[in-house]
Protein backbone atom coordinates (compact mmCIF):
# COMPACT_ATOMS: atom_id res chain seq x y z
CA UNK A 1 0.00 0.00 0.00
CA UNK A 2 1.19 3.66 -1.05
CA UNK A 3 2.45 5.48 2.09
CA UNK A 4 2.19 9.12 1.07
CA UNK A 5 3.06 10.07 4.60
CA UNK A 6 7.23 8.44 3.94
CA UNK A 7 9.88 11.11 3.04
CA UNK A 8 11.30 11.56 -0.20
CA UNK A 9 15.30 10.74 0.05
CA UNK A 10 17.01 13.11 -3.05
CA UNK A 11 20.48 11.78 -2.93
CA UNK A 12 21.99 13.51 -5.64
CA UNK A 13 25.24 11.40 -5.67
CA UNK A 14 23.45 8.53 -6.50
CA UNK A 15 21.40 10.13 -9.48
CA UNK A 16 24.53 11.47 -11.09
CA UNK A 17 26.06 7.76 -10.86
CA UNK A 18 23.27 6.73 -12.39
CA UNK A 19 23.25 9.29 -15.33
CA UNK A 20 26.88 8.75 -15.43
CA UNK A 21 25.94 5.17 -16.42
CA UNK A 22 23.62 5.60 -18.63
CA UNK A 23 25.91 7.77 -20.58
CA UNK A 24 28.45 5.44 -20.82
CA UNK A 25 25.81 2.57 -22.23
CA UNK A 26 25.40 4.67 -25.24
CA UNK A 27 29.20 4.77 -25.68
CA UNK A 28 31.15 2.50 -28.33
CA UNK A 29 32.72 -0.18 -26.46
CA UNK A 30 36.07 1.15 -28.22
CA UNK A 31 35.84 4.51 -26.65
CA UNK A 32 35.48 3.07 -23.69
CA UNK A 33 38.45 1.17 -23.69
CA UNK A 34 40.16 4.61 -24.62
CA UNK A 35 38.93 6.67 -21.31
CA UNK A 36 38.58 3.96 -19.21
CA UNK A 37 41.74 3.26 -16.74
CA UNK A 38 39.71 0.25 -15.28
CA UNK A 39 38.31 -2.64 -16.97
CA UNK A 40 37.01 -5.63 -16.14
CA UNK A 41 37.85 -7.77 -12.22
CA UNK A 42 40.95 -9.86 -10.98
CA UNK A 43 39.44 -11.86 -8.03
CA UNK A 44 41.65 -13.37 -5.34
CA UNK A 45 39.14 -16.53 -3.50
CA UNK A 46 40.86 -18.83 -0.41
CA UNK A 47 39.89 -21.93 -0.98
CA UNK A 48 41.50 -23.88 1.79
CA UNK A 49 45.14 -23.29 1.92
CA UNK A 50 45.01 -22.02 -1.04
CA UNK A 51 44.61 -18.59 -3.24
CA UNK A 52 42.24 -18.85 -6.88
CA UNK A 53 43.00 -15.93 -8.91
CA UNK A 54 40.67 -15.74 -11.96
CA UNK A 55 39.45 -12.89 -14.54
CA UNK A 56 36.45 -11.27 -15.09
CA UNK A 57 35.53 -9.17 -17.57
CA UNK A 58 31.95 -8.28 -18.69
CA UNK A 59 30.56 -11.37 -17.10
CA UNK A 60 33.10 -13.92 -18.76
CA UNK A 61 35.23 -15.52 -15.86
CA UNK A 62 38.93 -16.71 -16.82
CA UNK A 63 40.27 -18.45 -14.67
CA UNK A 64 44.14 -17.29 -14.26
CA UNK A 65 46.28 -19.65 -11.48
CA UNK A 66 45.83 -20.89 -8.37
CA UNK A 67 48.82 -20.84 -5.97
CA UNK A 68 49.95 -21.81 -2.28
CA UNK A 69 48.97 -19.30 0.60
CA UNK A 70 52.46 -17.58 1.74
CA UNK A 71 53.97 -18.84 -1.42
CA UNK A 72 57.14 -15.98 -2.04
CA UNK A 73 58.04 -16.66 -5.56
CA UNK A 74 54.58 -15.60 -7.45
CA UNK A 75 54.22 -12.05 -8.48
CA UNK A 76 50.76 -11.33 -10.21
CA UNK A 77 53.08 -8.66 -11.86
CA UNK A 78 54.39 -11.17 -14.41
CA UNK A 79 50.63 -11.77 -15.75
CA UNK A 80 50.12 -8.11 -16.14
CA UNK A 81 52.91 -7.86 -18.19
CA UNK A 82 52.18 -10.85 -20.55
CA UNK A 83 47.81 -9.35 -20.86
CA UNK A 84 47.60 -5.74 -20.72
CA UNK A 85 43.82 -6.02 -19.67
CA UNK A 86 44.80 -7.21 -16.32
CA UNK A 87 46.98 -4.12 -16.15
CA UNK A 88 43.65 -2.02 -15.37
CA UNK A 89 41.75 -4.70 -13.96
CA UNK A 90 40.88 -3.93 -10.20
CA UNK A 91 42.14 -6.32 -7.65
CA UNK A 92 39.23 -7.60 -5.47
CA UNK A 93 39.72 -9.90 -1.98
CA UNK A 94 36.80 -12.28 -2.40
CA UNK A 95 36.09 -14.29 0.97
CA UNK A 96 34.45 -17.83 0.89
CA UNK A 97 31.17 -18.61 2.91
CA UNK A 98 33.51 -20.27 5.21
CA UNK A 99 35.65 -17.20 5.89
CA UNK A 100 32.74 -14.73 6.40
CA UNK A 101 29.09 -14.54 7.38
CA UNK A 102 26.02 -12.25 6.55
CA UNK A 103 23.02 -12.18 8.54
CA UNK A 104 19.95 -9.40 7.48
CA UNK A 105 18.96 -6.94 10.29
CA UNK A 106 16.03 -4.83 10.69
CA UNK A 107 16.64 -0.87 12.26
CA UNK A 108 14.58 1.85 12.82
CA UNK A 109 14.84 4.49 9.75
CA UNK A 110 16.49 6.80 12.76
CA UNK A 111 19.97 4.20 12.04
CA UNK A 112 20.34 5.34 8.83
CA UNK A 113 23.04 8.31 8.95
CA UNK A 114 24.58 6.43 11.02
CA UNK A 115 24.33 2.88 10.48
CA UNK A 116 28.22 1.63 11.35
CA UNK A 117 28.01 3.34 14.43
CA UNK A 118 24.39 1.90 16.05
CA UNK A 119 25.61 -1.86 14.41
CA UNK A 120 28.98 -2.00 16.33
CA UNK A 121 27.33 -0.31 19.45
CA UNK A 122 24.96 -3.59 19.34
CA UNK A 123 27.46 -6.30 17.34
CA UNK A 124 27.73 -7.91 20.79
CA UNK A 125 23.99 -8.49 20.76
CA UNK A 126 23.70 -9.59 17.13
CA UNK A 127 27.07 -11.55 17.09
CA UNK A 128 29.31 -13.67 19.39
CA UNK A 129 31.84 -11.08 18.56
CA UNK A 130 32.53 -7.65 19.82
CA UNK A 131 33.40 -4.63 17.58
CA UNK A 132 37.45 -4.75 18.04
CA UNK A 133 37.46 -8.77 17.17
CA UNK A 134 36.26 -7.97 13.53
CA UNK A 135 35.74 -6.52 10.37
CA UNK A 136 32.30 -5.82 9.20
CA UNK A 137 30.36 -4.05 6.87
CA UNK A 138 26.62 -2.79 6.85
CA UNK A 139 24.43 -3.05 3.11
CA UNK A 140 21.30 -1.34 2.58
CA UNK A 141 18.56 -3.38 1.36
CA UNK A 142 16.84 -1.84 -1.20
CA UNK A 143 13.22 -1.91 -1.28
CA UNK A 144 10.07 -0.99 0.27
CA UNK A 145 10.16 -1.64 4.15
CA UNK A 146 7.63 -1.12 7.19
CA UNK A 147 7.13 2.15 8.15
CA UNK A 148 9.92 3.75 10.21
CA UNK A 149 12.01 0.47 9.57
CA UNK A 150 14.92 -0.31 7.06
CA UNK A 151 16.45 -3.51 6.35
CA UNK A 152 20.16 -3.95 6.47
CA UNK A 153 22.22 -6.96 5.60
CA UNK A 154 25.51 -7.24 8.15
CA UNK A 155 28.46 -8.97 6.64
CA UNK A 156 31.71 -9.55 9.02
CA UNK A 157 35.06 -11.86 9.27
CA UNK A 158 37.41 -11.89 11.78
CA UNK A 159 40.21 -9.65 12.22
CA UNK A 160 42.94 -12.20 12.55
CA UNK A 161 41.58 -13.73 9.04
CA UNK A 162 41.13 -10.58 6.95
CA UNK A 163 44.77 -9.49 7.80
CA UNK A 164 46.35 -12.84 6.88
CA UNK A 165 44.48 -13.00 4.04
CA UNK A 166 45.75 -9.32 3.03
CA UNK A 167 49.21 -9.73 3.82
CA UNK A 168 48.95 -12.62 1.44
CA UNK A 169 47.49 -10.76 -1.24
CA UNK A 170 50.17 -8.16 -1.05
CA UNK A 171 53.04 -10.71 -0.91
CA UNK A 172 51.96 -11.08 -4.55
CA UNK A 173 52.58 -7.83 -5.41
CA UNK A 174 49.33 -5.92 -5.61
CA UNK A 175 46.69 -3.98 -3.12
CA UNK A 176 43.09 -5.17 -3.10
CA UNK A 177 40.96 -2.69 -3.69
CA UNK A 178 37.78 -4.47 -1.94
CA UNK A 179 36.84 -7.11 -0.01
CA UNK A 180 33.62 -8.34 -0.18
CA UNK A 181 31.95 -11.95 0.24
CA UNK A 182 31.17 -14.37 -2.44
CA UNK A 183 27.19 -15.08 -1.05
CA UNK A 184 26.74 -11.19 -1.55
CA UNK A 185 28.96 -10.35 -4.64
CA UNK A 186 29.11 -5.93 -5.15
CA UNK A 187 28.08 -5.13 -8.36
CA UNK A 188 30.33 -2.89 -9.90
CA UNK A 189 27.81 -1.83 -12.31
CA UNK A 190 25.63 -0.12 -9.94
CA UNK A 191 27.68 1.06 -6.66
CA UNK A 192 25.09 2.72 -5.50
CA UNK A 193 24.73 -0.78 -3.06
CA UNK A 194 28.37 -1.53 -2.24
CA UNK A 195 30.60 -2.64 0.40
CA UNK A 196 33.71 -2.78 1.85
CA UNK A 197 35.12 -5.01 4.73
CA UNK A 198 38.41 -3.51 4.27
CA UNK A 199 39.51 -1.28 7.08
CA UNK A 200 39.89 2.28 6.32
CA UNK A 201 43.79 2.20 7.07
CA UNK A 202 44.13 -0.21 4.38
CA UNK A 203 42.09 0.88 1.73
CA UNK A 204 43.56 2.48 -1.42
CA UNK A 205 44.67 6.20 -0.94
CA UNK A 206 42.79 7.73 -3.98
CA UNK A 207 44.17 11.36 -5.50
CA UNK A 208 42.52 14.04 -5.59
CA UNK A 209 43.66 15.53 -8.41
CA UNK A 210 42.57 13.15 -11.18
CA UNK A 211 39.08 12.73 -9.46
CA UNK A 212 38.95 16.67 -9.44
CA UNK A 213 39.66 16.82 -12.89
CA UNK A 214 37.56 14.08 -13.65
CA UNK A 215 34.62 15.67 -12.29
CA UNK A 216 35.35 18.85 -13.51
CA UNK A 217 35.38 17.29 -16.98
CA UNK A 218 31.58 15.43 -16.35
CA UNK A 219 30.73 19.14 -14.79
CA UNK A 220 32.05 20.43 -18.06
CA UNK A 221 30.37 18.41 -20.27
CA UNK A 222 26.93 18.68 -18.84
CA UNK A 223 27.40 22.06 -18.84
CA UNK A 224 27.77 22.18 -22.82
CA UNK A 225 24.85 19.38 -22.91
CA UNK A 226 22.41 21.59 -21.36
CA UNK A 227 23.40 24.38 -22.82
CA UNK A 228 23.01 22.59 -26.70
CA UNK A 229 19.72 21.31 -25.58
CA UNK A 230 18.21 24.73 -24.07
CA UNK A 231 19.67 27.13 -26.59
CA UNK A 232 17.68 26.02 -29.37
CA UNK A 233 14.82 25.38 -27.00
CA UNK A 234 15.33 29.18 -26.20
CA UNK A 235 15.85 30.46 -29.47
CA UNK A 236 12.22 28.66 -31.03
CA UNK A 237 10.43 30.15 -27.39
CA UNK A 238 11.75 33.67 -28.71
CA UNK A 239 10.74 33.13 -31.83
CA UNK A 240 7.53 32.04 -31.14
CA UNK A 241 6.73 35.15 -28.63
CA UNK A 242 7.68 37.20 -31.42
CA UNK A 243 4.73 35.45 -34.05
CA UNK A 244 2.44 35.09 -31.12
CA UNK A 245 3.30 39.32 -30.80
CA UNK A 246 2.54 39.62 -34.67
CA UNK A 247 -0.45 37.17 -34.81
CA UNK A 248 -2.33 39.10 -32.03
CA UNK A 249 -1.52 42.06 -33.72
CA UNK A 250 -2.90 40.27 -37.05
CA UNK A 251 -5.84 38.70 -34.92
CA UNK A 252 -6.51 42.48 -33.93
CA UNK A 253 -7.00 43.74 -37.33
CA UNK A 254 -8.99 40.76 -38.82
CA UNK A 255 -11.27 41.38 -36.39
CA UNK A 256 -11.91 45.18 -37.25
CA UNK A 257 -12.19 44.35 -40.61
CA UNK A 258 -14.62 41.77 -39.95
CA UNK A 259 -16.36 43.69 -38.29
CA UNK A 260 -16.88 46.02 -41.03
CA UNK A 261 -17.61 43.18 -43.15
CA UNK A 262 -20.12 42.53 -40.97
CA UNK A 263 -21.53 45.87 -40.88
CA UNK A 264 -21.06 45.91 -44.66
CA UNK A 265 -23.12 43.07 -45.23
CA UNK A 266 -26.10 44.51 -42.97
CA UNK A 267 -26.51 47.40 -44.99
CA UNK A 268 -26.12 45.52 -47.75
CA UNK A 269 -28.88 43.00 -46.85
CA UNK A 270 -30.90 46.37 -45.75
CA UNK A 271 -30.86 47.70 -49.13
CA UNK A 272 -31.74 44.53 -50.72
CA UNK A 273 -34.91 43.64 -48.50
CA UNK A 274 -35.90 47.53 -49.52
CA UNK A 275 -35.21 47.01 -52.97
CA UNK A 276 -36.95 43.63 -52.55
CA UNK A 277 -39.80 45.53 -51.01
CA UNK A 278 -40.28 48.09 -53.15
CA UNK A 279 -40.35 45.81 -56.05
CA UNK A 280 -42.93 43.81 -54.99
CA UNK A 281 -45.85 46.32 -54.50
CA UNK A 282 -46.44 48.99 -57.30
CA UNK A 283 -45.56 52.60 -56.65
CA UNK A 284 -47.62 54.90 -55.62
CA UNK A 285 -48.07 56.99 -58.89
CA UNK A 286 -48.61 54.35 -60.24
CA UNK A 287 -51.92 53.20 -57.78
CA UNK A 288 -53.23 56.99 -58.45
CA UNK A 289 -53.10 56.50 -62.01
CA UNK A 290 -54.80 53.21 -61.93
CA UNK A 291 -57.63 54.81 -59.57
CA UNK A 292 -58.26 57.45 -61.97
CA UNK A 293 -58.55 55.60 -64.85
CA UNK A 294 -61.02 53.59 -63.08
CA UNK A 295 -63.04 55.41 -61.39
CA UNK A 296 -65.39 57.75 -64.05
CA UNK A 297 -65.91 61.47 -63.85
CA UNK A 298 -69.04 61.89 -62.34
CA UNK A 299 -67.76 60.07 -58.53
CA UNK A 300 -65.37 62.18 -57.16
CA UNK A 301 -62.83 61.39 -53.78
CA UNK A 302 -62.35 63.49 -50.85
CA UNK A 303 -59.87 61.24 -48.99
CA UNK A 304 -57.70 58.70 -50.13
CA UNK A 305 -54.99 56.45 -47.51
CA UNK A 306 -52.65 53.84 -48.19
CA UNK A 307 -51.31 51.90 -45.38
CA UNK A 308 -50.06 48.03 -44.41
CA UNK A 309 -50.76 47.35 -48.21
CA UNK A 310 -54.59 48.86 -47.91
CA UNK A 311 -55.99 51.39 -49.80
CA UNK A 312 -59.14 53.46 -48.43
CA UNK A 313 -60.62 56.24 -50.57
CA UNK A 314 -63.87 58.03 -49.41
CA UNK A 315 -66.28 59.96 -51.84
CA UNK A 316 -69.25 60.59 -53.44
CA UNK A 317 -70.50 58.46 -56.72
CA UNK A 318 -74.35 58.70 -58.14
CA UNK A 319 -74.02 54.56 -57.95
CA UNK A 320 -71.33 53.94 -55.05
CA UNK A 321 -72.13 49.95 -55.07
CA UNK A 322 -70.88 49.91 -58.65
CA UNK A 323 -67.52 50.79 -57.67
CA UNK A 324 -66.38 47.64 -56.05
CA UNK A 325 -66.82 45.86 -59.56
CA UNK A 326 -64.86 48.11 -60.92
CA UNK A 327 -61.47 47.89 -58.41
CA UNK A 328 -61.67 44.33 -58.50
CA UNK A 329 -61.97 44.61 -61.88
CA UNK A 330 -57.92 45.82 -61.94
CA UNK A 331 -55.24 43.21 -60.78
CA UNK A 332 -53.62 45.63 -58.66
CA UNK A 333 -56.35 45.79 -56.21
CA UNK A 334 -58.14 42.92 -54.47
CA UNK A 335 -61.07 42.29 -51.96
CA UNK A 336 -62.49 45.13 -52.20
CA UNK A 337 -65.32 46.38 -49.90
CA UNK A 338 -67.19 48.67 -47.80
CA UNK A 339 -65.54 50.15 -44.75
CA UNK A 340 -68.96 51.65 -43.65
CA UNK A 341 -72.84 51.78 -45.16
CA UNK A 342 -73.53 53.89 -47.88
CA UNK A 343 -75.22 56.88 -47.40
CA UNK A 344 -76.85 59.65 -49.45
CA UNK A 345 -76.21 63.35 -49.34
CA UNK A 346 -79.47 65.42 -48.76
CA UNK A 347 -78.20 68.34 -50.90
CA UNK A 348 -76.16 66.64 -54.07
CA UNK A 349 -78.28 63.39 -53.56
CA UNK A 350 -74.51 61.16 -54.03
CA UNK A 351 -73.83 58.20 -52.20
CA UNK A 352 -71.44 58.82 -49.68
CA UNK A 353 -68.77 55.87 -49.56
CA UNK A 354 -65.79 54.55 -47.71
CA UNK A 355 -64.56 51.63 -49.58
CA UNK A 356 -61.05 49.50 -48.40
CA UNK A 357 -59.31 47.86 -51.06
CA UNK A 358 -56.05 45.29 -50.67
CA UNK A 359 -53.04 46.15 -52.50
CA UNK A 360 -51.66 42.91 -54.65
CA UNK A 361 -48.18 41.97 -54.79
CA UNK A 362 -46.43 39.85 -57.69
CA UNK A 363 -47.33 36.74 -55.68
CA UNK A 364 -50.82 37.70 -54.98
CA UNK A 365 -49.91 38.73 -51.11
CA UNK A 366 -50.68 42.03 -49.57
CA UNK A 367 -47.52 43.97 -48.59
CA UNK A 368 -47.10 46.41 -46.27
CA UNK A 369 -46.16 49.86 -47.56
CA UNK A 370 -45.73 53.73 -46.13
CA UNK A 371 -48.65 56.00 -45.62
CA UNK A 372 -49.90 58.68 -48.21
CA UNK A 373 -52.87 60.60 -47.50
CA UNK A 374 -54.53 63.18 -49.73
């Protein structure tokens, strides 16, 4: 189960091992020949009372000679100078399962910083042995553990056998660089998970110089890395700030002239529904001279409206009921009729009228129009 309350632990030794490895994988194996001063392992295993030296180099083990314990005239000197790849192999003290034992502890996470210290304060209570009769060395499990615990694996030899088993070593004429234990082989390929039972006083004195250099060089080279991978990276984000600059400004002015488009096109459409309009009822003129041609000489109007497509005319004719025959008789107008009863005038004895007629479009429709009165 996902413990989201467990700390995050940024060791940022570790991650640059691991980059640094991961760069090398995508080297030629011929390069790293080149640059590399170490290659492949030279392992020194007692077996009895006696020392197997044997070679191994990217998993292939060769087996070299196997000699006498305290024997004085075998320098491993002699085989570097007859293979030059054992030249830069590293010398590594491997101890058998009956020279050393391992035994996996559990520790609260607290041990952690200082896990050498809190094992040898309580070696006595893991171990028959106390602190000054051995050599031991403490490996991190890796892994997910219990909450507030970490697993450790404890490997230790005695004193008295580790330094008879080094002076041995050196009596052939080389310095082990490690000792470890052959039922927990280190990896060399990820040290991240190493050990060492060798004592600090006689472990390898390292210079400082070369590592400084060499890690100047790495420092160097990322350096030019991240500065080819975020120039360009820079160079496209200016360039695109300067078209996203110009396309606003682009975006700005499509939309102005859009919007007069737009505007455009409204007075456009306007225009046409007046045209449209206009077209489809007959003018006005046009109405009057149709009326008058119509209507004979002796009915005369006194009021004449046109509104909504309607025409009313009022008026005086000696037969008034004649007159809707003759509108309807036109295909301008249509449905024609009375707006009010006919009456007659007591002094010119006419028939007063008020007749409403409908306007006809093209298609037959009445339209609506402006107002003329007269």
């Amino acid at each position: 189960m996902l413990n989201l309350n467990s700390t995050i632990d940024l060791n940022f030794k570790q991650f640059f091992r691991w980059w640094k490895r991961e760069l090398s994988f995508l080297l030629p194996e011929k390069i790293k020949q080149i640059i590399s001063d170490k290659q492949g392992l030279i392992i020194i295993s007692p077996k009895g009372g006696q020392l197997v030296i044997t070679f191994n180099y990217r998993g292939q083990v060769e087996p070299l000679v196997t000699i006498d314990r305290g024997q004085k005239d075998f320098n491993l000197q002699s085989l570097f100078e007859k293979d030059e790849r054992l030249a830069k192999a590293i010398v590594i003290l491997r101890l058998s399962e009956h020279d050393a034992l391992q035994k996996e502890l559990g520790l609260p996470l607290a041990a952690k910083e200082n896990l050498n210290q809190v094992v040898a304060y309580e070696l006595d209570r893991y171990t028959p042995f106390k602190a000054e009769q051995v050599y031991f060395a403490v490996k991190l499990v890796p892994g997910v553990n219990e909450p507030g615990q970490i697993k450790v694996i404890m490997i230790l030899t005695t004193r008295e056998l580790l330094d008879g088993l080094y002076e041995d070593v050196k009596a052939l004429g080389v310095s082990p660089a490690f000792v470890d234990y052959e039922g927990l082989p280190n990896s060399f390929e990820d040290p991240d998970y190493n050990y060492d039972l060798l004592p600090e006083n006689l472990r390898q004195k390292t210079a400082k110089l070369p590592q400084l250099i060499h890690y100047s060089l790495i420092t160097l080279t990322c350096l030019l890395l991240v500065a080819v991978i975020a120039m360009p990276v820079l160079f496209e984000y200016q360039t695109v700030n300067l078209l996203r600059s110009k396309a606003e400004s682009l975006e700005k002015d499509a939309k102005k002239v859009k919007a007069m488009q737009s505007s455009i096109d409204a007075v456009i459409d306007e225009t046409n529904q007046l045209i449209k309009e206009k077209n489809a009822t007959p003018e006005v003129i046009e109405m009057l001279n149709t009326l008058s041609s119509l209507i004979k000489d002796d009915t005369w109007l006194s009021y004449l409206q046109y509104s909504d497509g309607h025409v009313q005319i009022q008026g005086e004719s000696p037969a008034a009921s004649t007159l809707i025959a003759v509108l309807e008789e036109s295909p301008l107008f249509i449905n024609a009729r009375f707006a009010s009863p006919v009456t007659q005038d007591r002094i010119s004895k006419l028939e007063r009228f008020q007749i409403t007629v409908d306007v006809a479009t093209a298609d037959g429709t009445v339209k609506t129009e402006g107002e003329v009165s007269e």
